[in-house]
PDB file of N, CA and C in Angstrom:
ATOM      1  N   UNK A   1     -13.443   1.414 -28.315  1.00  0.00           N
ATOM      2  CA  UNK A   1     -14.683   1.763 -27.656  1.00  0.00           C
ATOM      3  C   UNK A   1     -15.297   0.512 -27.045  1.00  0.00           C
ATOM      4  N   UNK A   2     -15.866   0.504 -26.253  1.00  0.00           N
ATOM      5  CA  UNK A   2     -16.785   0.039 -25.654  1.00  0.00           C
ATOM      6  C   UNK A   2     -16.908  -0.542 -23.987  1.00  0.00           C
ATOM      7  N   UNK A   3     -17.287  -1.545 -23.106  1.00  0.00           N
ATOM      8  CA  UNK A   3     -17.018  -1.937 -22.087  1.00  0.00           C
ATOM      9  C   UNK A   3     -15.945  -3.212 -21.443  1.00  0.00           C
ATOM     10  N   UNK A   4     -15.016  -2.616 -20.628  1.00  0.00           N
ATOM     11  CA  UNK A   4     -14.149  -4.037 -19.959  1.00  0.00           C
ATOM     12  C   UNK A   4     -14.520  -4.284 -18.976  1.00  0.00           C
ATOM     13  N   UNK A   5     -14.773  -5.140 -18.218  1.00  0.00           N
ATOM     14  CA  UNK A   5     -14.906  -5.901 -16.781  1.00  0.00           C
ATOM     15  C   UNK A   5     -13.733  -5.741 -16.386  1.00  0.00           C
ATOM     16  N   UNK A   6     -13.039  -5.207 -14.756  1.00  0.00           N
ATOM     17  CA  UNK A   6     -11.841  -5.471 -14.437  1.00  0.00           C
ATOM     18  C   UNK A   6     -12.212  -6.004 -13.087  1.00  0.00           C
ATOM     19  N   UNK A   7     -10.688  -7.062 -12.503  1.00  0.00           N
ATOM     20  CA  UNK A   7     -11.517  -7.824 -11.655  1.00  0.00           C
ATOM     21  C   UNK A   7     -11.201  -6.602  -9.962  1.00  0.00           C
ATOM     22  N   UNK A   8     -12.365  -6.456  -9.274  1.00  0.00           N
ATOM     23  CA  UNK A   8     -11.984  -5.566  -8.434  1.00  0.00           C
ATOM     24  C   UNK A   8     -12.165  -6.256  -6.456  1.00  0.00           C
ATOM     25  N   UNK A   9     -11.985  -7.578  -6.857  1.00  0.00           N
ATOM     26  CA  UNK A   9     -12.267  -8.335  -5.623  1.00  0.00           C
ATOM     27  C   UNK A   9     -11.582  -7.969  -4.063  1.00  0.00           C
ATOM     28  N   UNK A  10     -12.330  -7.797  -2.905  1.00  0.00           N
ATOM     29  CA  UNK A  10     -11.872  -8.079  -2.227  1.00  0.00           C
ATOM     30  C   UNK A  10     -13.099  -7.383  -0.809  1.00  0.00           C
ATOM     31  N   UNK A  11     -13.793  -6.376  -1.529  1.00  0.00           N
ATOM     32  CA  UNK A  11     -14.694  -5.738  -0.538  1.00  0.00           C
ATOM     33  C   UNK A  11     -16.194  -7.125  -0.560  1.00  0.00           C
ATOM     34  N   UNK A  12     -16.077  -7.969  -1.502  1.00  0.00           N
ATOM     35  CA  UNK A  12     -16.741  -8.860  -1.647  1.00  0.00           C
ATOM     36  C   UNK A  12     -16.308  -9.947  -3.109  1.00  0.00           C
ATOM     37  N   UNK A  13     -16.003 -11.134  -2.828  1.00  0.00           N
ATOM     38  CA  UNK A  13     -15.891 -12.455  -3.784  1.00  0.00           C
ATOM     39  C   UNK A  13     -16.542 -11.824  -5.052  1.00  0.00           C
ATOM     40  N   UNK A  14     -15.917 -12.004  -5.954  1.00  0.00           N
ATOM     41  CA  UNK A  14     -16.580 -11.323  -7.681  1.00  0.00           C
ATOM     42  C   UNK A  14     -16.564 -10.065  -7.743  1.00  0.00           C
ATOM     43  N   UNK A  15     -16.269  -9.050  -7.051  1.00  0.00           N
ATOM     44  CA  UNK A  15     -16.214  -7.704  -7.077  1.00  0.00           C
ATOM     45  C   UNK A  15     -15.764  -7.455  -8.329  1.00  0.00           C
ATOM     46  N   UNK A  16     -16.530  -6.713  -9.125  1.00  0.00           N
ATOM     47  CA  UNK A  16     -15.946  -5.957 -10.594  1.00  0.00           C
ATOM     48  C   UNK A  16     -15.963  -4.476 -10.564  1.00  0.00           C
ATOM     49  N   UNK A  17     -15.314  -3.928 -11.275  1.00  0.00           N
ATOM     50  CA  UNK A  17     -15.925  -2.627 -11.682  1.00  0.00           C
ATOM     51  C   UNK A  17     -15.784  -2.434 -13.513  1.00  0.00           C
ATOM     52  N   UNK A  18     -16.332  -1.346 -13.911  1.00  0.00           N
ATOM     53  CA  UNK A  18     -16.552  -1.378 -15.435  1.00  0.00           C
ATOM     54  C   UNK A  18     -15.464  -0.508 -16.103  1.00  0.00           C
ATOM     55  N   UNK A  19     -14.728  -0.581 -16.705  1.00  0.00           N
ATOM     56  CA  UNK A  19     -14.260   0.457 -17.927  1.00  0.00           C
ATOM     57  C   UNK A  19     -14.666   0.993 -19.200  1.00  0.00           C
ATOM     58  N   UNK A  20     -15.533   2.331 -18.938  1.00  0.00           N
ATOM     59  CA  UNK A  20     -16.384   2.636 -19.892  1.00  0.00           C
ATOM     60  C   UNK A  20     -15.292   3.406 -21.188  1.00  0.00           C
ATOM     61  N   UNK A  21     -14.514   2.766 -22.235  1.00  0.00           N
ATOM     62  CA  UNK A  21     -14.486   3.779 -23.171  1.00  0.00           C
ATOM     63  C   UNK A  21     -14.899   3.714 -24.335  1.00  0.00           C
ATOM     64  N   UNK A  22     -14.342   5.312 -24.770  1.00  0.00           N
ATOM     65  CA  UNK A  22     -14.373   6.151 -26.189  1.00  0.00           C
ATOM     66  C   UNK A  22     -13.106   6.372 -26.893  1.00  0.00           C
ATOM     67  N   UNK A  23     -13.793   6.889 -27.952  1.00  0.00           N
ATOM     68  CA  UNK A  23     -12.285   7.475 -28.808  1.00  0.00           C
ATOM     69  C   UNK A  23     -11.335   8.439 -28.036  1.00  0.00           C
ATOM     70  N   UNK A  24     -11.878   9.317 -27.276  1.00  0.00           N
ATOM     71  CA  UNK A  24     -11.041  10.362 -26.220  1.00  0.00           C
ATOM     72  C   UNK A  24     -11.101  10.114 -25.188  1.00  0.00           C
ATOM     73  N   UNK A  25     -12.142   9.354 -24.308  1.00  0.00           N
ATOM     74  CA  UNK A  25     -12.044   9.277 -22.909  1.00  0.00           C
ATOM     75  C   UNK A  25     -12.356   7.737 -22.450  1.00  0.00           C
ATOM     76  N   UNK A  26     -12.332   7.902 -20.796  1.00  0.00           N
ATOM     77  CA  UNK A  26     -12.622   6.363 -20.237  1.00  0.00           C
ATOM     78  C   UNK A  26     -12.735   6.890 -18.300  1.00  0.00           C
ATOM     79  N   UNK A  27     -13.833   6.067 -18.525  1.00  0.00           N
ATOM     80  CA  UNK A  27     -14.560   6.293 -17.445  1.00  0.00           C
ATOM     81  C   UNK A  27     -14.426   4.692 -16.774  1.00  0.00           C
ATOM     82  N   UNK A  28     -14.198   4.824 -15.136  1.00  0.00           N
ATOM     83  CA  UNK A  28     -14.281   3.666 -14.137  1.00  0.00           C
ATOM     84  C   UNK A  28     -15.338   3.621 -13.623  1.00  0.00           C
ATOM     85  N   UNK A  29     -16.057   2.272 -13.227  1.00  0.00           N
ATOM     86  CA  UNK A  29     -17.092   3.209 -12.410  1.00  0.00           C
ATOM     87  C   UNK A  29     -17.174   1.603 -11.280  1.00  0.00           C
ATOM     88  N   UNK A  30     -16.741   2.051 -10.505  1.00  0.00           N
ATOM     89  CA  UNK A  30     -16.056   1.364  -9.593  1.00  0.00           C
ATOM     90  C   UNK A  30     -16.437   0.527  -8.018  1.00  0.00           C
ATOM     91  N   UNK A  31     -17.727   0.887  -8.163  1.00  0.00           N
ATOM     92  CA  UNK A  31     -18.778  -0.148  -6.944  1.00  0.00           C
ATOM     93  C   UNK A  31     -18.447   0.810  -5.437  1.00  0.00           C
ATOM     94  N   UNK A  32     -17.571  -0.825  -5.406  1.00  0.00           N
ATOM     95  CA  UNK A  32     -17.213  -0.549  -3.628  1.00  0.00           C
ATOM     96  C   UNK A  32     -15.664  -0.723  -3.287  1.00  0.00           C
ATOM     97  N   UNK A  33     -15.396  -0.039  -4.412  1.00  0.00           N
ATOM     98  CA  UNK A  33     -13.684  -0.330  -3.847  1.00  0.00           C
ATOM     99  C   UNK A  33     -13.412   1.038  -2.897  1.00  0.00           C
ATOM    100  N   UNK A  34     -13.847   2.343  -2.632  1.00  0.00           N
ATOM    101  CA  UNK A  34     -13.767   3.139  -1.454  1.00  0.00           C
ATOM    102  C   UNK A  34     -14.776   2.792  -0.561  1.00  0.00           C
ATOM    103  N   UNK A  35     -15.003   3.070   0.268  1.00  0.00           N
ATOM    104  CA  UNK A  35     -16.241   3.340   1.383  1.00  0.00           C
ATOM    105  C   UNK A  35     -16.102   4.444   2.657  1.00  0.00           C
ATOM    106  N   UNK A  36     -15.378   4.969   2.290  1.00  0.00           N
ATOM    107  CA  UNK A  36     -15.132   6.175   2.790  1.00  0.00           C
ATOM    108  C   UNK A  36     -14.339   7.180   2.849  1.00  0.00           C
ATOM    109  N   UNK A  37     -14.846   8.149   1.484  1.00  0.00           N
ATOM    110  CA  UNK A  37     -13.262   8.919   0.646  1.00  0.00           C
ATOM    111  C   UNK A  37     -12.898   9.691   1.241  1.00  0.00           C
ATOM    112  N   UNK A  38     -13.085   9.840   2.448  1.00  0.00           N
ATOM    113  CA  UNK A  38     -12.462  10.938   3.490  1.00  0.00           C
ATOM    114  C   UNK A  38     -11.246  10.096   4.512  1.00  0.00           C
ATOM    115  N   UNK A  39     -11.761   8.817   4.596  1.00  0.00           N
ATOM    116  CA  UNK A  39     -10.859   8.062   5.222  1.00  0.00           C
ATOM    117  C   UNK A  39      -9.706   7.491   4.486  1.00  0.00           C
ATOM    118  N   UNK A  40     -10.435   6.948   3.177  1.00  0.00           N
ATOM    119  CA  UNK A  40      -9.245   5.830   2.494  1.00  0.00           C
ATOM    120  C   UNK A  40      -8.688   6.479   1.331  1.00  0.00           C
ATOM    121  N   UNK A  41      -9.302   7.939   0.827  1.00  0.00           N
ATOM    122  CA  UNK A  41      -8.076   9.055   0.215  1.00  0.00           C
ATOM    123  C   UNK A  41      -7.008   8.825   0.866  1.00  0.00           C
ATOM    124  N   UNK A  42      -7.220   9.374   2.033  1.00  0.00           N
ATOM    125  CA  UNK A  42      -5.908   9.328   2.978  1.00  0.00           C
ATOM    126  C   UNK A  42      -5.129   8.212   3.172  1.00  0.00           C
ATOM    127  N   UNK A  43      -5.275   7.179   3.688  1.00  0.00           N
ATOM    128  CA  UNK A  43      -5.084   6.318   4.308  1.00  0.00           C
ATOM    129  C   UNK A  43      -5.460   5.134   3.193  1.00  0.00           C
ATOM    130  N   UNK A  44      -5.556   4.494   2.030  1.00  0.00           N
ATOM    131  CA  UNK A  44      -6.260   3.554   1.297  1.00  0.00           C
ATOM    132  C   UNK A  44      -5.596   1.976   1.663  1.00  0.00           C
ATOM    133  N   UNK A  45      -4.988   2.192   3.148  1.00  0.00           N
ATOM    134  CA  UNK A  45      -4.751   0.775   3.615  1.00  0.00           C
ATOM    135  C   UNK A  45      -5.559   0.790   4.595  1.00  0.00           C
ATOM    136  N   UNK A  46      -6.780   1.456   4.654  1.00  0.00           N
ATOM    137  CA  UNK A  46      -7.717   0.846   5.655  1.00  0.00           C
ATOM    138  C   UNK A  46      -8.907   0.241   5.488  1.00  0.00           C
ATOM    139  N   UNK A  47      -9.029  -0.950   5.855  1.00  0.00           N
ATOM    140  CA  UNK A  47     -10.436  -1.502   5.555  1.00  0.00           C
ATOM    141  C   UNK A  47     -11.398  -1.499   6.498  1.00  0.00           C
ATOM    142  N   UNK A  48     -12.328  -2.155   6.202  1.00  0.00           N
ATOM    143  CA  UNK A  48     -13.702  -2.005   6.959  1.00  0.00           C
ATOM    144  C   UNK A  48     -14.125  -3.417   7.145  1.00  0.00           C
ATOM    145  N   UNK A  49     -15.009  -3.371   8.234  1.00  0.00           N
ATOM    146  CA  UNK A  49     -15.717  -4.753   8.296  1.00  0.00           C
ATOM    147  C   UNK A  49     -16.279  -5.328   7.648  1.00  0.00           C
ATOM    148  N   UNK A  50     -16.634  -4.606   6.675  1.00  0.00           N
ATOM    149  CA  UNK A  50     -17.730  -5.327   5.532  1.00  0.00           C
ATOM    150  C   UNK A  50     -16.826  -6.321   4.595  1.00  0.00           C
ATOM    151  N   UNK A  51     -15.387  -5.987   4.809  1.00  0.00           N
ATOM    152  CA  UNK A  51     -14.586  -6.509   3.434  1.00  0.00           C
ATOM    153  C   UNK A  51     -14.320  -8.114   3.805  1.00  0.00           C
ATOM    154  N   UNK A  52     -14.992  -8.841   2.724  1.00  0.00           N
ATOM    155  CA  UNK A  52     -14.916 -10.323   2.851  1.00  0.00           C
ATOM    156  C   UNK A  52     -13.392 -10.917   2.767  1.00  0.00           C
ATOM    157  N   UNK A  53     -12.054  -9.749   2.264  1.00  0.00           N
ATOM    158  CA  UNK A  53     -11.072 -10.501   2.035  1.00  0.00           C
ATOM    159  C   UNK A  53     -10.388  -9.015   2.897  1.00  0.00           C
ATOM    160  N   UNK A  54      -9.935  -8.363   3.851  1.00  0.00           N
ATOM    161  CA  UNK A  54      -9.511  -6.748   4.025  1.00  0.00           C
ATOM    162  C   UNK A  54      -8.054  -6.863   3.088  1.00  0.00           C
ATOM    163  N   UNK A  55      -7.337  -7.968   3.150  1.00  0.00           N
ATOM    164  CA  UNK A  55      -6.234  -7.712   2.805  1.00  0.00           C
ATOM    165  C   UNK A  55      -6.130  -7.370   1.504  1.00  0.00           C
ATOM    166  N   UNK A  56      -6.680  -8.489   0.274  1.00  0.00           N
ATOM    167  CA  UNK A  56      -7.086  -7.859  -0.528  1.00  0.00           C
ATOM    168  C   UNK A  56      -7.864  -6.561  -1.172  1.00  0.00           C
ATOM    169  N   UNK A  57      -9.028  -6.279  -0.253  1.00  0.00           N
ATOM    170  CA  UNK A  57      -9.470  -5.145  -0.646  1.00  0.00           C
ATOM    171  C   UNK A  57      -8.486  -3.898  -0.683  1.00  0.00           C
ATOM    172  N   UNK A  58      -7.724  -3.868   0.006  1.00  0.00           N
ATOM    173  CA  UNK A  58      -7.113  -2.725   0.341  1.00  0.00           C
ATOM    174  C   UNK A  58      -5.769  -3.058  -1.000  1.00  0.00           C
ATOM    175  N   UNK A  59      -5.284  -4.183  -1.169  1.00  0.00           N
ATOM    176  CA  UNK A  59      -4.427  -4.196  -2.435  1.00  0.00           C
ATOM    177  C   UNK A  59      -5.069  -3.846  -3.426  1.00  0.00           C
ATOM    178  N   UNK A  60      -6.476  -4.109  -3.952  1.00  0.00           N
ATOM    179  CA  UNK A  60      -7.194  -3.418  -5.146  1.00  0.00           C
ATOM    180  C   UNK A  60      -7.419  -2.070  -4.584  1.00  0.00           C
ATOM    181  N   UNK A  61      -7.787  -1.604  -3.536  1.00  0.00           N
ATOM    182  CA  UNK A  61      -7.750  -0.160  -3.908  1.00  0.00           C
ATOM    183  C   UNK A  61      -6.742   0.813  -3.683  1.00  0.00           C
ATOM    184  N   UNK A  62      -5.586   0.310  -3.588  1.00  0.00           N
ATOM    185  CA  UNK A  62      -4.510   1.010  -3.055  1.00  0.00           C
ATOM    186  C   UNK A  62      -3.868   1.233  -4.865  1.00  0.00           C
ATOM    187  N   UNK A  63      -4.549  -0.682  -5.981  1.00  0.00           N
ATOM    188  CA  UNK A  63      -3.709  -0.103  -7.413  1.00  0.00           C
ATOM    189  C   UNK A  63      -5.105   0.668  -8.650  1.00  0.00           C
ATOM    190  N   UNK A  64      -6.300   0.535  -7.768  1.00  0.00           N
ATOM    191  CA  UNK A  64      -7.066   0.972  -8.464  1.00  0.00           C
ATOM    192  C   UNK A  64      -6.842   2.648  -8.473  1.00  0.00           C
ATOM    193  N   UNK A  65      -6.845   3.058  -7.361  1.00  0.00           N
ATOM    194  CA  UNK A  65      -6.589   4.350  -6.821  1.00  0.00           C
ATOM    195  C   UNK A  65      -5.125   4.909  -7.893  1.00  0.00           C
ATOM    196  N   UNK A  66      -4.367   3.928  -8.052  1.00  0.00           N
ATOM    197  CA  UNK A  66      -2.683   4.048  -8.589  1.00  0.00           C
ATOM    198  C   UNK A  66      -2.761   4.579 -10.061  1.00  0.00           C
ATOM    199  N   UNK A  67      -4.117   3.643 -10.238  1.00  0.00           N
ATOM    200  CA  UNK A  67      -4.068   3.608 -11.978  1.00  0.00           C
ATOM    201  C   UNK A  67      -5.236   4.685 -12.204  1.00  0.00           C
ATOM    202  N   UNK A  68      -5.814   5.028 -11.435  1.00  0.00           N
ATOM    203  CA  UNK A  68      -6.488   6.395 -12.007  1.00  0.00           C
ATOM    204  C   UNK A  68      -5.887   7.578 -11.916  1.00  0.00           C
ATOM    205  N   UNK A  69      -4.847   7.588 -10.926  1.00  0.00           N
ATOM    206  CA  UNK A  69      -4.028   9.128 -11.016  1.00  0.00           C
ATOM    207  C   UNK A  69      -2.939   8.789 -12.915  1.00  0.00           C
ATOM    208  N   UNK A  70      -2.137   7.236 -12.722  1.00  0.00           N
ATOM    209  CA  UNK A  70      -1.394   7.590 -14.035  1.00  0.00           C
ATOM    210  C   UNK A  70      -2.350   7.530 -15.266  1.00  0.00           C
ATOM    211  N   UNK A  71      -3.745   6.884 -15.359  1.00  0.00           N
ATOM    212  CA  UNK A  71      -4.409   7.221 -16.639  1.00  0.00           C
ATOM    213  C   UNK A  71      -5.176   8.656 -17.143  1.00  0.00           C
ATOM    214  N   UNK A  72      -5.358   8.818 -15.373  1.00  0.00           N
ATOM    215  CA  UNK A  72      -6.047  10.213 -15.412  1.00  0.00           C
ATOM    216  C   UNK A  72      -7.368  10.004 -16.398  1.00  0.00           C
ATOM    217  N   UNK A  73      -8.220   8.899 -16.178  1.00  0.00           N
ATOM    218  CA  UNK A  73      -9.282   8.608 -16.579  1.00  0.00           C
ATOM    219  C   UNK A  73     -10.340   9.254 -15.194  1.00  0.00           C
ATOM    220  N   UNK A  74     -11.484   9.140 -15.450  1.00  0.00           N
ATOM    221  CA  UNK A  74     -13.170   9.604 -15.148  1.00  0.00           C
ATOM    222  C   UNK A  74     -13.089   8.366 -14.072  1.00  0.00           C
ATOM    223  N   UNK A  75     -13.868   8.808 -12.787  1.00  0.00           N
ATOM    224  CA  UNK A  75     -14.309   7.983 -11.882  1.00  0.00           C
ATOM    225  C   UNK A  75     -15.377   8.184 -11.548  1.00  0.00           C
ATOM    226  N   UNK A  76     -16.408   6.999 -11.594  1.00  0.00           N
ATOM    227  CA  UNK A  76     -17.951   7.304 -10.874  1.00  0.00           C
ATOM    228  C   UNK A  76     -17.472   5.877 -10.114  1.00  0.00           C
ATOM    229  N   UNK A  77     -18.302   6.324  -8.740  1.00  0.00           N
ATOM    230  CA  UNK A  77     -18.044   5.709  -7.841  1.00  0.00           C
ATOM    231  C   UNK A  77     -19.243   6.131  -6.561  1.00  0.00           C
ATOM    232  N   UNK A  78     -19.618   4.512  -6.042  1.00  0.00           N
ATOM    233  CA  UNK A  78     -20.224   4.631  -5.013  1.00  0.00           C
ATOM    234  C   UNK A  78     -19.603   5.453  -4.024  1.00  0.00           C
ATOM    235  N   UNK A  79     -20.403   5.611  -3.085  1.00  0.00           N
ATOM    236  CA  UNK A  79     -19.955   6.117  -1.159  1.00  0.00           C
ATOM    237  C   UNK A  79     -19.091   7.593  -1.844  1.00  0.00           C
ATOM    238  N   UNK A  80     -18.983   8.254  -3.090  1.00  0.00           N
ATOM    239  CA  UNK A  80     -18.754   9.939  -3.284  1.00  0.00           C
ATOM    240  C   UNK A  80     -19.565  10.290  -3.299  1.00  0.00           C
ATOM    241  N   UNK A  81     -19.080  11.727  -2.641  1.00  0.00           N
ATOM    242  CA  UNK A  81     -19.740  13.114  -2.786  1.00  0.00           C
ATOM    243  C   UNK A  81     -20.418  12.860  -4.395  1.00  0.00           C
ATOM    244  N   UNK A  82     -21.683  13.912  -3.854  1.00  0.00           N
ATOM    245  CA  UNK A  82     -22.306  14.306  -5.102  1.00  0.00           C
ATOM    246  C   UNK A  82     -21.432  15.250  -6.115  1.00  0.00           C
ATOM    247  N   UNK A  83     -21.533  14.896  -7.507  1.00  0.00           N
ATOM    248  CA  UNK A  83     -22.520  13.914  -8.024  1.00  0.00           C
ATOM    249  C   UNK A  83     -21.707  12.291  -8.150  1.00  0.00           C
ATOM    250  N   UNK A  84     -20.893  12.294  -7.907  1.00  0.00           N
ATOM    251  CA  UNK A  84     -20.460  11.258  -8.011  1.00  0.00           C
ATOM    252  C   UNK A  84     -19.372  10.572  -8.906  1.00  0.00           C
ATOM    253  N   UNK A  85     -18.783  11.725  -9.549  1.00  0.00           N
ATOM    254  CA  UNK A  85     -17.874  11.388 -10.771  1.00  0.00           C
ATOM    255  C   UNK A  85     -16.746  12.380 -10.636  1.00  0.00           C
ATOM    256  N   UNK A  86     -15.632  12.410 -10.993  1.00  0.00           N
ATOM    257  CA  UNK A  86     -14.788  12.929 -10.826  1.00  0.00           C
ATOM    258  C   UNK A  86     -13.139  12.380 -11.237  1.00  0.00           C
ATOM    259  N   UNK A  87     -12.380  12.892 -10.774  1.00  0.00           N
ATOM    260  CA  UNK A  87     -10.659  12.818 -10.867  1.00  0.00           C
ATOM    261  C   UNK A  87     -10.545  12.262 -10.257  1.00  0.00           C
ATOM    262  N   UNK A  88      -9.023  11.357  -9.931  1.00  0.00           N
ATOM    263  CA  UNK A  88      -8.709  10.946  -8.601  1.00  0.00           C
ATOM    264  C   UNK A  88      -6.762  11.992  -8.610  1.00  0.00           C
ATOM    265  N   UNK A  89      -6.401  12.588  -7.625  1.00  0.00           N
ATOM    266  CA  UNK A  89      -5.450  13.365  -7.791  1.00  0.00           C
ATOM    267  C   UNK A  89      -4.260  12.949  -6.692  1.00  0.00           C
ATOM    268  N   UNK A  90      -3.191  12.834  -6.736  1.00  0.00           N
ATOM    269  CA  UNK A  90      -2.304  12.198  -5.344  1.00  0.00           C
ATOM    270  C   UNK A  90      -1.962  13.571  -4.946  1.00  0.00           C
ATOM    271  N   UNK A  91      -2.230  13.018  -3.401  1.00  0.00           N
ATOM    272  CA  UNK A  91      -1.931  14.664  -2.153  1.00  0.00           C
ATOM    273  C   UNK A  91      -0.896  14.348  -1.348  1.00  0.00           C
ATOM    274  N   UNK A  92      -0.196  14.622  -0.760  1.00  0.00           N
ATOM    275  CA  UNK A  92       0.436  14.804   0.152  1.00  0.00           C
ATOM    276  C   UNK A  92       0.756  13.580   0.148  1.00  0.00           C
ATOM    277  N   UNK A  93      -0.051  12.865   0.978  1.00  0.00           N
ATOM    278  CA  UNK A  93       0.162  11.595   1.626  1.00  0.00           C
ATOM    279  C   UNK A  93      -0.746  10.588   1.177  1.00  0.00           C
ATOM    280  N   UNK A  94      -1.119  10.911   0.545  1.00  0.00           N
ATOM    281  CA  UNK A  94      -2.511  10.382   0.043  1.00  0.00           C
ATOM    282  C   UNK A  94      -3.226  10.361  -1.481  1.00  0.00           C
ATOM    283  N   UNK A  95      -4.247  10.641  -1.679  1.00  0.00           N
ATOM    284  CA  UNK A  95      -5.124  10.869  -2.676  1.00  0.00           C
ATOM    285  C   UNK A  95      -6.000  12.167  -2.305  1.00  0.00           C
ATOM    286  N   UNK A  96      -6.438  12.825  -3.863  1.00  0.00           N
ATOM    287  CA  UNK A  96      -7.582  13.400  -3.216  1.00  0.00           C
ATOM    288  C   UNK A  96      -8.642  13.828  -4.187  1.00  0.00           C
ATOM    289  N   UNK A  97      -9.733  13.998  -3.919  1.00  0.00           N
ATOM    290  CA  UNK A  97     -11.288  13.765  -5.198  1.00  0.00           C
ATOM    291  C   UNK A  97     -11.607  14.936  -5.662  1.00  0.00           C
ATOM    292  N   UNK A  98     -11.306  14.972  -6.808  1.00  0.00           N
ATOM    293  CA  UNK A  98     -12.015  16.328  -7.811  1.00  0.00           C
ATOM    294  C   UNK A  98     -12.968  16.258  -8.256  1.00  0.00           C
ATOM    295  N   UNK A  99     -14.085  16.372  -8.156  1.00  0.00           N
ATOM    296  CA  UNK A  99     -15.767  16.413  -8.546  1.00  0.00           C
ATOM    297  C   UNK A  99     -15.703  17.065  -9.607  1.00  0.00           C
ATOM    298  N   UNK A 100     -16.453  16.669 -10.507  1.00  0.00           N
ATOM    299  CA  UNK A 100     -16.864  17.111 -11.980  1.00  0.00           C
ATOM    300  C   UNK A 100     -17.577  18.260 -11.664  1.00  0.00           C
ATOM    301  N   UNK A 101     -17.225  19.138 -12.254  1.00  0.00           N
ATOM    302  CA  UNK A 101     -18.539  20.243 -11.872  1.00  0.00           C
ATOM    303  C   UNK A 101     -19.609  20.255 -12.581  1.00  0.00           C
ATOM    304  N   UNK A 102     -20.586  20.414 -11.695  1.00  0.00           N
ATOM    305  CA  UNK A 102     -22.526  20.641 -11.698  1.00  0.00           C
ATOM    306  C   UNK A 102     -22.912  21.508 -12.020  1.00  0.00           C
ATOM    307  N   UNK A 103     -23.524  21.578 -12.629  1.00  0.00           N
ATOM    308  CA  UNK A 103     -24.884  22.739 -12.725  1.00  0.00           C
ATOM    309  C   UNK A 103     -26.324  22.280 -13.171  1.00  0.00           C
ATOM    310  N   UNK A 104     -26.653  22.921 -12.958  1.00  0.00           N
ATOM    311  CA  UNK A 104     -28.488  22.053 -13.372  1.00  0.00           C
ATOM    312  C   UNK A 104     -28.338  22.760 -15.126  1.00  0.00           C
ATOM    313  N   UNK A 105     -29.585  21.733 -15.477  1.00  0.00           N
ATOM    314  CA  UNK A 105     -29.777  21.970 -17.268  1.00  0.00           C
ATOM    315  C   UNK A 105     -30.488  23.026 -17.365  1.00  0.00           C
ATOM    316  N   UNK A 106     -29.992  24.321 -18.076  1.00  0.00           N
ATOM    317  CA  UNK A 106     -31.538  25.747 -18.338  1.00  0.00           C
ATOM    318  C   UNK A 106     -32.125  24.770 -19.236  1.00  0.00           C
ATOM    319  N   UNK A 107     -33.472  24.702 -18.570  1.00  0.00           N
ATOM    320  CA  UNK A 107     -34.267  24.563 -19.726  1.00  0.00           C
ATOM    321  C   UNK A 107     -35.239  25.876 -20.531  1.00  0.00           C
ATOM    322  N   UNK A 108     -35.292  25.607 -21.737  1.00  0.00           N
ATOM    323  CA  UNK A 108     -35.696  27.326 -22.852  1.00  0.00           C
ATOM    324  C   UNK A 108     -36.906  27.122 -22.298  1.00  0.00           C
ATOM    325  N   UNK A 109     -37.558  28.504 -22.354  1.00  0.00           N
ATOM    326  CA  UNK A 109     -39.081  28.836 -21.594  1.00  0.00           C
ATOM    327  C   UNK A 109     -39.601  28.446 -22.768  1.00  0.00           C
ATOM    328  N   UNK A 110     -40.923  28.123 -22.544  1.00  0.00           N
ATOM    329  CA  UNK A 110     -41.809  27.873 -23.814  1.00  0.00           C
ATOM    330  C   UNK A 110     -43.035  29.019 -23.740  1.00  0.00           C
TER     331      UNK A 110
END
């Protein structure tokens, strides 16, 4: 149990993301290694201007992306769909995002 730092550099110098676990599960929760899961599902050799290193960025998210389909661990992650947590699943050619499913809390009438 508890938290790892893994190093997730490349969308910016020091880039981390967290490994949250438990006795049964483990959760990523992963900054800015996507920035656009419609683009880099597909495609996760494409970078963006923002990335201080592209070449690197795209090698961390091409094995970050790698190692959440074989751990089949929990992803929260910036720049997703609401709510923000989910699977990561390999498609076709690509990747693709399973959202945790939502519902709001009943709260008991008083």
């Amino acid at each position: 149990m508890g938290i790892v730092a893994r190093d997730t550099h490349g969308h910016t110098p020091g880039h981390a993301s967290f490994m949250l676990n438990s006795d049964d599960d483990a959760m990523l929760v992963w900054g800015d290694v996507v920035h656009s899961y419609g683009v880099q599902f597909a495609d996760p050799s494409v970078a963006i201007e923002f990335d201080s290193d592209p070449e690197q960025a795209v090698h961390t998210r091409e094995a970050v992306l790698e190692r959440a389909v074989d751990e089949k661990h929990w992803v929260a992650g910036a720049h997703m769909p609401f709510p923000g947590i989910g699977h990561i699943v390999e498609d076709e050619e690509g990747y693709r995002w399973l959202p945790i499913e939502f519902a709001p809390i009943a709260r008991d009438s008083e």
